[in-house]
Protein backbone atom coordinates (compact mmCIF):
# COMPACT_ATOMS: atom_id res chain seq x y z
CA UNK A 1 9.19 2.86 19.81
CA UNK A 2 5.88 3.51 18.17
CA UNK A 3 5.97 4.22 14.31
CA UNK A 4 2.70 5.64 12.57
CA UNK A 5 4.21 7.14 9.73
CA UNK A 6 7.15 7.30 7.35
CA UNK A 7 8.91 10.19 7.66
CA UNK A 8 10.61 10.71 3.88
CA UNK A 9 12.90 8.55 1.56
CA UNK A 10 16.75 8.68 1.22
CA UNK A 11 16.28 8.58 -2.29
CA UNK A 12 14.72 12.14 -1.78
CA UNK A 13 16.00 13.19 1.46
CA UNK A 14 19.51 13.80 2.66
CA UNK A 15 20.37 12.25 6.20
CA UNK A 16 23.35 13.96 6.27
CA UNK A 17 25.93 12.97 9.05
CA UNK A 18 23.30 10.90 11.01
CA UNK A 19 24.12 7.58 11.50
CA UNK A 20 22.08 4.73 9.44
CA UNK A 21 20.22 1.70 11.61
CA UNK A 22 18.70 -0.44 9.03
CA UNK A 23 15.31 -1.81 9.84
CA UNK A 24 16.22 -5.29 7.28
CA UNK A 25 12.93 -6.72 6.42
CA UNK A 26 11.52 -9.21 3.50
CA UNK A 27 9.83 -8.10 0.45
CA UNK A 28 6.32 -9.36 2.39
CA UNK A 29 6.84 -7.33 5.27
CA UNK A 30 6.90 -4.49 3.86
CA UNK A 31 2.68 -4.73 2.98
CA UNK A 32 1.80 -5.36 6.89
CA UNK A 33 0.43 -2.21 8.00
CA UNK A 34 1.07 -3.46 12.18
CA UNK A 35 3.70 -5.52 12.99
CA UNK A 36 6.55 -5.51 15.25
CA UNK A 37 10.61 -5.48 14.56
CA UNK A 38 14.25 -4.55 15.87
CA UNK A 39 16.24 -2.84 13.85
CA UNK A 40 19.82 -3.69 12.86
CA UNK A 41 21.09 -1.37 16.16
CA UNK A 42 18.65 -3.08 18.40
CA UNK A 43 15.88 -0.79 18.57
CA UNK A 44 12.74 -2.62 18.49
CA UNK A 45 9.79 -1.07 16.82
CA UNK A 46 6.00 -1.06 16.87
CA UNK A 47 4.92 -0.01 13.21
CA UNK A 48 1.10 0.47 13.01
CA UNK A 49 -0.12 2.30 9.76
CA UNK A 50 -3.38 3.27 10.33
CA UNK A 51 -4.22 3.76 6.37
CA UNK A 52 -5.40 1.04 3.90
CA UNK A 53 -2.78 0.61 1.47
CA UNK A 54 0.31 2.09 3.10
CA UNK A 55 3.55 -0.17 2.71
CA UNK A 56 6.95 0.39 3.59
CA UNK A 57 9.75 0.64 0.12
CA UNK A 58 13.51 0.73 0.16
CA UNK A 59 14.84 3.60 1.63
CA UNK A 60 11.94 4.62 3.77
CA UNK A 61 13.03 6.75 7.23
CA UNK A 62 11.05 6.06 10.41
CA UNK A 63 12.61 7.81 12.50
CA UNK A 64 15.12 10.44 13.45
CA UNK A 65 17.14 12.12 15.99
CA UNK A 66 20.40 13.99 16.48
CA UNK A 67 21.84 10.92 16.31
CA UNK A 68 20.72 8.30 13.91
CA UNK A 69 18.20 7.26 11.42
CA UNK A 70 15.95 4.40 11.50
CA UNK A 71 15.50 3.47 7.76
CA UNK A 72 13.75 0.41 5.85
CA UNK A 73 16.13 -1.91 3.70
CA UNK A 74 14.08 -4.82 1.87
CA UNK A 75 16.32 -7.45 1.36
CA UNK A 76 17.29 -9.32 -1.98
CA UNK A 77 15.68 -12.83 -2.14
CA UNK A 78 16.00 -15.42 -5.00
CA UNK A 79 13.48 -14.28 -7.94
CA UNK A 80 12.14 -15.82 -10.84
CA UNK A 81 13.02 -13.25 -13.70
CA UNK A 82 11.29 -13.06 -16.81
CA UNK A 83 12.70 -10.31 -20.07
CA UNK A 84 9.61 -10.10 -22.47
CA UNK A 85 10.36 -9.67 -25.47
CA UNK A 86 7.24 -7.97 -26.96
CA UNK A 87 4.41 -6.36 -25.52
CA UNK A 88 2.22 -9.15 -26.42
CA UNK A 89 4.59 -11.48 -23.97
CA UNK A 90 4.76 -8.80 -21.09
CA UNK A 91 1.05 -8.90 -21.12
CA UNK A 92 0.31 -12.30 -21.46
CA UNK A 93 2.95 -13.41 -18.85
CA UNK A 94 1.79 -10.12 -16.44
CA UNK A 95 -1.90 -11.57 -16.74
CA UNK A 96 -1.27 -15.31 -16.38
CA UNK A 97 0.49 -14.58 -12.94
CA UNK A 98 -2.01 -12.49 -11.78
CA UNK A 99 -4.24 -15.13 -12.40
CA UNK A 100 -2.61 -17.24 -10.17
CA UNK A 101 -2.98 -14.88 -7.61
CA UNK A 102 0.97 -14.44 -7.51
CA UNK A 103 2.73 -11.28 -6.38
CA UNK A 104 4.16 -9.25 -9.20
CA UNK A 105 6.66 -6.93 -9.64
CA UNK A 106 7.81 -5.06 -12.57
CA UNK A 107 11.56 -3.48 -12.05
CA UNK A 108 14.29 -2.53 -15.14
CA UNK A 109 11.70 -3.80 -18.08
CA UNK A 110 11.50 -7.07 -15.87
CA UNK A 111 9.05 -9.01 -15.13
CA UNK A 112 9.88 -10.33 -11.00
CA UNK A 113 7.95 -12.63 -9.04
CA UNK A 114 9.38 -14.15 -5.42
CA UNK A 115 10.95 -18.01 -6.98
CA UNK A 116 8.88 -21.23 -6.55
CA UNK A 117 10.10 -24.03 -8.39
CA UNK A 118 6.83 -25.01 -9.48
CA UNK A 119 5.96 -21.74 -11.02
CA UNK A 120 9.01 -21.43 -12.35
CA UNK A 121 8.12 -25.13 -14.47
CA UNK A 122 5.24 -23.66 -15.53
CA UNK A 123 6.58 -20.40 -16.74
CA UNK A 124 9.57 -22.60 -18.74
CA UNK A 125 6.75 -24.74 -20.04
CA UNK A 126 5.15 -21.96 -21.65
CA UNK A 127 8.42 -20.75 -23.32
CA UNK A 128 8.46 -17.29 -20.93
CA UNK A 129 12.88 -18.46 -20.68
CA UNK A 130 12.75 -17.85 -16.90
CA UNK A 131 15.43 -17.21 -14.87
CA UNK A 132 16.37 -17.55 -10.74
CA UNK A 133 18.35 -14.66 -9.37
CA UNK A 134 18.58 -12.61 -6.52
CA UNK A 135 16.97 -9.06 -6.26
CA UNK A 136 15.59 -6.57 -4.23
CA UNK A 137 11.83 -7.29 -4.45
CA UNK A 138 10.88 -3.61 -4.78
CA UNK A 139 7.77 -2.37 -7.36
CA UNK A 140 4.70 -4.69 -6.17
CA UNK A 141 2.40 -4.17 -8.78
CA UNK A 142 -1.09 -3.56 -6.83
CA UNK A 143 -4.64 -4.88 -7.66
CA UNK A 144 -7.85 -3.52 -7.06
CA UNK A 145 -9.16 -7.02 -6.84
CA UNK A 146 -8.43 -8.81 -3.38
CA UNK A 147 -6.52 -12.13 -3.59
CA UNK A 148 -9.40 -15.00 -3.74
CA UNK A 149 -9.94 -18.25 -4.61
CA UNK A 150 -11.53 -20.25 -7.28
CA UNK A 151 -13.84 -23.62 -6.80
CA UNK A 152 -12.58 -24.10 -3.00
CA UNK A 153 -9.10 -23.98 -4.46
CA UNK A 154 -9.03 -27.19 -6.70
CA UNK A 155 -8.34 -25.97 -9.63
CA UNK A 156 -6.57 -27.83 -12.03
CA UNK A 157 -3.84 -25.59 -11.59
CA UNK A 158 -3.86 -26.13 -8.05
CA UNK A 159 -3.38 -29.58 -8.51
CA UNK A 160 -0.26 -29.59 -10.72
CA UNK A 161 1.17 -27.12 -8.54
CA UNK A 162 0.64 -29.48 -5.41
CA UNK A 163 1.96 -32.52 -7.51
CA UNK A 164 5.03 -30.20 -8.64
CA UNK A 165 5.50 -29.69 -4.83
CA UNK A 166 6.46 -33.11 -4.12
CA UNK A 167 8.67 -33.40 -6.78
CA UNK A 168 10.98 -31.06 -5.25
């Protein structure tokens, strides 16, 4: 089944009686604008967004029928989860992720990024108090900037991360 557009939200939109098929997929997936999947019910799709920046959120319906309703559910991963405390921290914390080139999402007045172990070191080292749970990975922040890298990627910070790595 071809998919080239979302069709509404549950959070908006009332299925009714029609019977759900999740389409489970990770926080990540949910960017690719062509990719392929199968549903919870078996029904494999073919989604191909033909817009730049379309994603896929919670909730999303692809597709209908008398029947049932194909609809997206990210699922809950284990987060790093940072509560700033001012708006001095929030912004601080907000740009030294982004400057690691790090997703970010901002859900609930907190501060969400997918967990690594090394950034979570870093974050405790600079006295952000982060913590691991699970969550729904839901409000990517976007960036107008595409993700690059710096100095053929051997940045100082690059090399503490890689020499965090091992230690796991």
């Amino acid at each position: 089944m071809l998919i080239k557009e979302i069709l509404g939200n549950t959070a908006l939109q009332s299925l009714g009686k029609l019977k759900i098929d999740l389409l489970e997929m990770e926080w990540y997936d949910a960017t690719k604008r062509i990719q392929r999947k199968t549903s919870n019910g078996g029904t494999e799709l073919s989604i191909k967004f033909l817009r730049e920046g379309q994603r896929l959120h919670d909730g999303d319906i692809l597709f209908t029928d008398n029947e049932k309703a194909i609809v997206v559910h990210i699922k809950p991963c284990d987060a790093i989860v940072i509560t700033p405390k001012t708006m001095l921290q929030i912004g601080t914390v907000c740009y030294e992720i982004g400057n690691k080139h790090m997703p970010l999402f901002i859900q609930d007045e907190l501060v969400l990024m997918p967990f690594e172990m090394p950034m979570f070191r870093w974050l405790e080292a600079g006295g952000y108090e982060p913590v691991k749970e699970e969550h729904q990975l839901l409000h990517l922040l976007k960036s107008n900037v595409e993700p690059h890298g710096h100095s053929g990627n051997t940045s100082l910070f690059s090399k503490i991360i890689n020499i965090a790595s091992k230690n796991d």
